[in-house]
PDB file of N, CA and C in Angstrom:
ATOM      1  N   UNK A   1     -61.339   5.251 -66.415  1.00  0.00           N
ATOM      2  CA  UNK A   1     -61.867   4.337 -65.416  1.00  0.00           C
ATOM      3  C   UNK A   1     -60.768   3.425 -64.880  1.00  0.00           C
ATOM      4  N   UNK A   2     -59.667   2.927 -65.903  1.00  0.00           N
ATOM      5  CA  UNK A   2     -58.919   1.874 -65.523  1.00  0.00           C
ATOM      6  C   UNK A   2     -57.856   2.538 -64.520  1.00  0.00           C
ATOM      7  N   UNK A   3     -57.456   4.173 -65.077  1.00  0.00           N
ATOM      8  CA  UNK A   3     -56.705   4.775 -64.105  1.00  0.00           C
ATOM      9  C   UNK A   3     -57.063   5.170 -62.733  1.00  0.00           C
ATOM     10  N   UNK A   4     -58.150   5.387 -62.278  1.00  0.00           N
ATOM     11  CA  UNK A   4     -58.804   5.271 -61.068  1.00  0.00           C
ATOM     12  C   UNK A   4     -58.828   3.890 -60.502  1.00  0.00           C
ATOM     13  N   UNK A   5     -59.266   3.087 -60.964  1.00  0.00           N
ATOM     14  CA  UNK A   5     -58.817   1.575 -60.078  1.00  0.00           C
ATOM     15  C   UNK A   5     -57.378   1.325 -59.805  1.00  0.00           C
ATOM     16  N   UNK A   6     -56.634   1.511 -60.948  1.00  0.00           N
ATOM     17  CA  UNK A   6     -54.431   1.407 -60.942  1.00  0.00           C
ATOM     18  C   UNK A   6     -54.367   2.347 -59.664  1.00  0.00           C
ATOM     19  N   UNK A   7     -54.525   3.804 -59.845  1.00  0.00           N
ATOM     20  CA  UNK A   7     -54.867   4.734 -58.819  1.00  0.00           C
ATOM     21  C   UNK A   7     -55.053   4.486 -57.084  1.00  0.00           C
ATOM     22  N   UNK A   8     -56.156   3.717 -57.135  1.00  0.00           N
ATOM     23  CA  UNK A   8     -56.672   3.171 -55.999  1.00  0.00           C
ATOM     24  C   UNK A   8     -56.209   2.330 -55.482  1.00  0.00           C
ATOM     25  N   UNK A   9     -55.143   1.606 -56.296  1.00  0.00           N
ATOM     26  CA  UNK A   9     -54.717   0.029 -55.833  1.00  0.00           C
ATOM     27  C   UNK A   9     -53.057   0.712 -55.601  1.00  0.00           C
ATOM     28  N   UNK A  10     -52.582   1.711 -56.161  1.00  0.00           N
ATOM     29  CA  UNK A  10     -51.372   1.922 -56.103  1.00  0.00           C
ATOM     30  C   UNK A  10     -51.147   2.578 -54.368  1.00  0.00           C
ATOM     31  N   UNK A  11     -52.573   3.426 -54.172  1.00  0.00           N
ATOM     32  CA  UNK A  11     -52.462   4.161 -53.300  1.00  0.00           C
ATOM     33  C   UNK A  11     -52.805   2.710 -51.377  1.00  0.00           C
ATOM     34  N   UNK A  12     -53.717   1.670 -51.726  1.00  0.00           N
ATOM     35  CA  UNK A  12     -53.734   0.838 -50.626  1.00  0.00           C
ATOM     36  C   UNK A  12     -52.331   0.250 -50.714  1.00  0.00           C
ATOM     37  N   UNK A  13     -51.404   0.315 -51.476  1.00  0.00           N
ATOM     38  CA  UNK A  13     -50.064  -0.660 -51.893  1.00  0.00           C
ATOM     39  C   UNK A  13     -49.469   0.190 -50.517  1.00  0.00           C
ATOM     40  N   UNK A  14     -49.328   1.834 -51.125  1.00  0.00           N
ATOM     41  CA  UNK A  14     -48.282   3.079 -50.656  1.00  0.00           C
ATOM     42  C   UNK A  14     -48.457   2.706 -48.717  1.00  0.00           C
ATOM     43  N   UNK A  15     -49.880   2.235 -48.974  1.00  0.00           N
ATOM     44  CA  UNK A  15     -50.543   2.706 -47.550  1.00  0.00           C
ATOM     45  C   UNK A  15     -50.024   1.406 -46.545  1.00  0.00           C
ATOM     46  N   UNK A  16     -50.124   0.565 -46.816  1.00  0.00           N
ATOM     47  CA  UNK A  16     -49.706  -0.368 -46.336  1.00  0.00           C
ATOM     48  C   UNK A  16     -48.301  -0.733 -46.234  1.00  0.00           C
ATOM     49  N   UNK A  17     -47.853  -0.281 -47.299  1.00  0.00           N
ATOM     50  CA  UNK A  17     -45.921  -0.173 -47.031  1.00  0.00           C
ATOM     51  C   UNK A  17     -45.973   0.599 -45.778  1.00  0.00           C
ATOM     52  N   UNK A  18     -46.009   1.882 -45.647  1.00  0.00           N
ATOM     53  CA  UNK A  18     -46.302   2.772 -44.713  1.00  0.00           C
ATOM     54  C   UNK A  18     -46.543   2.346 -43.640  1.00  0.00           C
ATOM     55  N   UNK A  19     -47.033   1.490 -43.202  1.00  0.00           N
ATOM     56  CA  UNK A  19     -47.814   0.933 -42.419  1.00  0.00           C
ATOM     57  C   UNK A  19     -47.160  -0.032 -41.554  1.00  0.00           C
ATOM     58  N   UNK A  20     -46.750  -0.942 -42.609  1.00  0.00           N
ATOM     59  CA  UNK A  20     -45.426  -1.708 -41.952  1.00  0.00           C
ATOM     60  C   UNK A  20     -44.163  -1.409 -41.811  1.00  0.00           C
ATOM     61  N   UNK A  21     -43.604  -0.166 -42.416  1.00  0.00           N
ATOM     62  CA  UNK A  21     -42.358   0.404 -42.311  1.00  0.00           C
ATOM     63  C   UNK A  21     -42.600   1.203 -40.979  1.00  0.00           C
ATOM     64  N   UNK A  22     -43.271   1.612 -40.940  1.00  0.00           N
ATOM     65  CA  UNK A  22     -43.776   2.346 -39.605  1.00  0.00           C
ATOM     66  C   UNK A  22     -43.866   1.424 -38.105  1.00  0.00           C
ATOM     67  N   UNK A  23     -44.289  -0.255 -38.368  1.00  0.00           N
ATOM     68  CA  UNK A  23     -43.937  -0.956 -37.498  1.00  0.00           C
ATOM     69  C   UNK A  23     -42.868  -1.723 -37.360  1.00  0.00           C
ATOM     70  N   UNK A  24     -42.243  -1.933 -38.489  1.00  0.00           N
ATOM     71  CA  UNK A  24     -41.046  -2.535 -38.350  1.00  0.00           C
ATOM     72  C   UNK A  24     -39.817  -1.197 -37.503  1.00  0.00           C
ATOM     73  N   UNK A  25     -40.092  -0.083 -37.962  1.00  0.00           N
ATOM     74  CA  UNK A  25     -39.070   0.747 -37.234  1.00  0.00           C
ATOM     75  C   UNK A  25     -39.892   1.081 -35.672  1.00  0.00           C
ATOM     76  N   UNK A  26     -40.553   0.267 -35.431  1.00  0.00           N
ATOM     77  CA  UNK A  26     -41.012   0.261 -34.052  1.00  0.00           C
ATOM     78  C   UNK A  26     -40.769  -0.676 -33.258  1.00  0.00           C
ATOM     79  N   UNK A  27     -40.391  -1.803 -34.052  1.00  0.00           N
ATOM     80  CA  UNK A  27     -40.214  -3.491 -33.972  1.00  0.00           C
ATOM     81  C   UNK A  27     -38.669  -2.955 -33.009  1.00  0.00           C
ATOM     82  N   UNK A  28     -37.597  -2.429 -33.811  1.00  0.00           N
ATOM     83  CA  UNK A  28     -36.175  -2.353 -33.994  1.00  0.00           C
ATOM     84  C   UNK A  28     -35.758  -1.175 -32.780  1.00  0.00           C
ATOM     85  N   UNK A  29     -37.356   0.052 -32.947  1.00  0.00           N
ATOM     86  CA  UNK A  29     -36.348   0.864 -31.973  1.00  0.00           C
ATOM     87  C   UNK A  29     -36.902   0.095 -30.576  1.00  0.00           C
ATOM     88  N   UNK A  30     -37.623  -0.340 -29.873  1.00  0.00           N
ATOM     89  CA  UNK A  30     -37.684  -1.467 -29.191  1.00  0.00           C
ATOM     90  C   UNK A  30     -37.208  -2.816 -28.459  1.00  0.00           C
ATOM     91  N   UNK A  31     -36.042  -3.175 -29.859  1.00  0.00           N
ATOM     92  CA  UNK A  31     -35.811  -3.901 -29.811  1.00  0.00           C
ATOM     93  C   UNK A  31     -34.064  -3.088 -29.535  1.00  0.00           C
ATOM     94  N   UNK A  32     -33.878  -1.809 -29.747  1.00  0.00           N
ATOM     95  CA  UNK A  32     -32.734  -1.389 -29.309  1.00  0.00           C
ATOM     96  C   UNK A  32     -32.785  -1.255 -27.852  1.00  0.00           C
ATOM     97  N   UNK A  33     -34.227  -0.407 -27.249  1.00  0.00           N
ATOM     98  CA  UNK A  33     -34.216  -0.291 -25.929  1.00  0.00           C
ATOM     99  C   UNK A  33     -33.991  -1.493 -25.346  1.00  0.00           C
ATOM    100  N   UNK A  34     -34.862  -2.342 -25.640  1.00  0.00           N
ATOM    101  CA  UNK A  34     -34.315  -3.816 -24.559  1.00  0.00           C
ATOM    102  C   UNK A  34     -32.780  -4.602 -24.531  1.00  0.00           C
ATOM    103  N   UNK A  35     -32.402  -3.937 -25.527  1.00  0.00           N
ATOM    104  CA  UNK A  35     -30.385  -4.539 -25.923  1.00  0.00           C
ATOM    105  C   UNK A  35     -30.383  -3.562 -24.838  1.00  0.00           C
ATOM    106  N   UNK A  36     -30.266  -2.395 -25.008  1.00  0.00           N
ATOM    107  CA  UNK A  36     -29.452  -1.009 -24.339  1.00  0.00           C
ATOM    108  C   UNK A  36     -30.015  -2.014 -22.790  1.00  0.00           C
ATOM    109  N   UNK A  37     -31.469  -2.046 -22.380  1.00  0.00           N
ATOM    110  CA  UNK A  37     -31.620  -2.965 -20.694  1.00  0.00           C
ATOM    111  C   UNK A  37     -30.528  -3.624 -20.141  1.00  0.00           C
ATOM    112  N   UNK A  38     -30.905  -4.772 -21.309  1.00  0.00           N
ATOM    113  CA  UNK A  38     -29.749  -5.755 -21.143  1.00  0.00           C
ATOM    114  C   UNK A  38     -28.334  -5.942 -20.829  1.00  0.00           C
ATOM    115  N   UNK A  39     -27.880  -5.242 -22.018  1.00  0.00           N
ATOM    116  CA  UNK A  39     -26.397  -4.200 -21.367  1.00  0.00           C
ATOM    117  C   UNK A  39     -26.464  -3.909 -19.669  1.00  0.00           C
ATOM    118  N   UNK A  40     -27.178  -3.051 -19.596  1.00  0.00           N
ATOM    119  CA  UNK A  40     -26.979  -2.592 -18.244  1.00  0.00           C
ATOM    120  C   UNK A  40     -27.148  -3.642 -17.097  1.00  0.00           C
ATOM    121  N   UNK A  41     -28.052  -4.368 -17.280  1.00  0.00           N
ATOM    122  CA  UNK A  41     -27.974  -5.687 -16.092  1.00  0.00           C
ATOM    123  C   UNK A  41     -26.824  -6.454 -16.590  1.00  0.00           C
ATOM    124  N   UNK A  42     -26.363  -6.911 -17.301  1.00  0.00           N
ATOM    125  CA  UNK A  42     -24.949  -7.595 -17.421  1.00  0.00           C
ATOM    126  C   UNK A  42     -23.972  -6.933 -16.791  1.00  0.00           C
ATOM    127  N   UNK A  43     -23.810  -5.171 -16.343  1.00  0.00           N
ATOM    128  CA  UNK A  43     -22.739  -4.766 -16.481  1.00  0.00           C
ATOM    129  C   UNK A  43     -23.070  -4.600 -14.975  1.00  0.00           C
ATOM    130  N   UNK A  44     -24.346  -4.667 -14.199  1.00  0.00           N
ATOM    131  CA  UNK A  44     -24.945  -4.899 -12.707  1.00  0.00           C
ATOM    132  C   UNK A  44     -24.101  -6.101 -11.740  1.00  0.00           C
ATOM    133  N   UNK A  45     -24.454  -7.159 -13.291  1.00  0.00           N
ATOM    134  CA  UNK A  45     -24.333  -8.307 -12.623  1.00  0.00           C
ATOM    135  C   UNK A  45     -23.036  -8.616 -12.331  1.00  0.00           C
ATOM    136  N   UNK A  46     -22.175  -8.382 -13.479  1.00  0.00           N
ATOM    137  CA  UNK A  46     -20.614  -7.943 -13.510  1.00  0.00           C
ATOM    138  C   UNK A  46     -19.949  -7.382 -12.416  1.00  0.00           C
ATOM    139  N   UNK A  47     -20.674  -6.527 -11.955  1.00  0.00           N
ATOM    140  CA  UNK A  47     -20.298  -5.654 -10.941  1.00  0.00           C
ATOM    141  C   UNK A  47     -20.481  -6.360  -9.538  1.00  0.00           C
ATOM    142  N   UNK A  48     -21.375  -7.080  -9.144  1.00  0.00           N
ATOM    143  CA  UNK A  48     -21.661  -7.776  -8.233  1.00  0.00           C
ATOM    144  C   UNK A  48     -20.941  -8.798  -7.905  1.00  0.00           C
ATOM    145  N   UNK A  49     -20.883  -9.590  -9.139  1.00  0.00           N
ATOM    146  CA  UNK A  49     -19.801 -10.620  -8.827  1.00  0.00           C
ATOM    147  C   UNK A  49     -18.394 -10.169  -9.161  1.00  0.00           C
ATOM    148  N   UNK A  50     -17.913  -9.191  -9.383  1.00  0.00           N
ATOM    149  CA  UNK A  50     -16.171  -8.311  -8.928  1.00  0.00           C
ATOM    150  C   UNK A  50     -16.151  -8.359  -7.921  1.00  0.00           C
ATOM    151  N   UNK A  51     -17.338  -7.542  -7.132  1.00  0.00           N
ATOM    152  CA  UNK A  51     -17.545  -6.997  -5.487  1.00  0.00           C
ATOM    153  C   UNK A  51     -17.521  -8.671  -4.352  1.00  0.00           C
ATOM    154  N   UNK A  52     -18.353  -9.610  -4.754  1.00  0.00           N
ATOM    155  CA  UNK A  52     -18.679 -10.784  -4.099  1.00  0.00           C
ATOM    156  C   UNK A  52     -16.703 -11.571  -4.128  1.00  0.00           C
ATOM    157  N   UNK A  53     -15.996 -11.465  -5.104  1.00  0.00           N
ATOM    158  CA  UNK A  53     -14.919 -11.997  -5.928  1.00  0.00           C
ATOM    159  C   UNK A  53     -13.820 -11.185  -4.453  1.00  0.00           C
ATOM    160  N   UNK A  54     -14.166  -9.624  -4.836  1.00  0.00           N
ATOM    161  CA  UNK A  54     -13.014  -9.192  -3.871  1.00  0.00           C
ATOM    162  C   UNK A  54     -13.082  -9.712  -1.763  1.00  0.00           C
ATOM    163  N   UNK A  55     -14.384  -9.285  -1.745  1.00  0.00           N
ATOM    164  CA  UNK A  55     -14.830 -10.094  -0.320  1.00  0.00           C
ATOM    165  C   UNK A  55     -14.719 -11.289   0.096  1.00  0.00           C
ATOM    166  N   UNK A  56     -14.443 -12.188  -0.777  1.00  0.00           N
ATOM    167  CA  UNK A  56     -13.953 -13.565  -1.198  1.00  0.00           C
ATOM    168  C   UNK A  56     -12.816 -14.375  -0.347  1.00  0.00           C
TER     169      UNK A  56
END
């Protein structure tokens, strides 16, 4: 009996790790796409003000 409850409690533990490992690596790859954005409008904006700099 006691191993069916340990059982049961080990398995909501597994499930819930799972659960949040699964959102945290959702958190991060997310949080890579919006770096990788970012990058690219800096390197926009960069570019704009070279171009504005040479017309100058």
């Amino acid at each position: 009996m006691a191993e069916g409850v340990l059982f049961s409690i080990a398995e909501e533990i597994i499930k819930t790790l799972g659960s949040l490992t699964a959102q945290e690596v959702a958190l991060w790859w997310g949080l890579k796409d919006q770096l990788r954005k970012l990058n690219d409008t800096v390197t926009r904006i960069k570019a704009v003000i070279h171009d504005a700099k040479e017309q100058a």
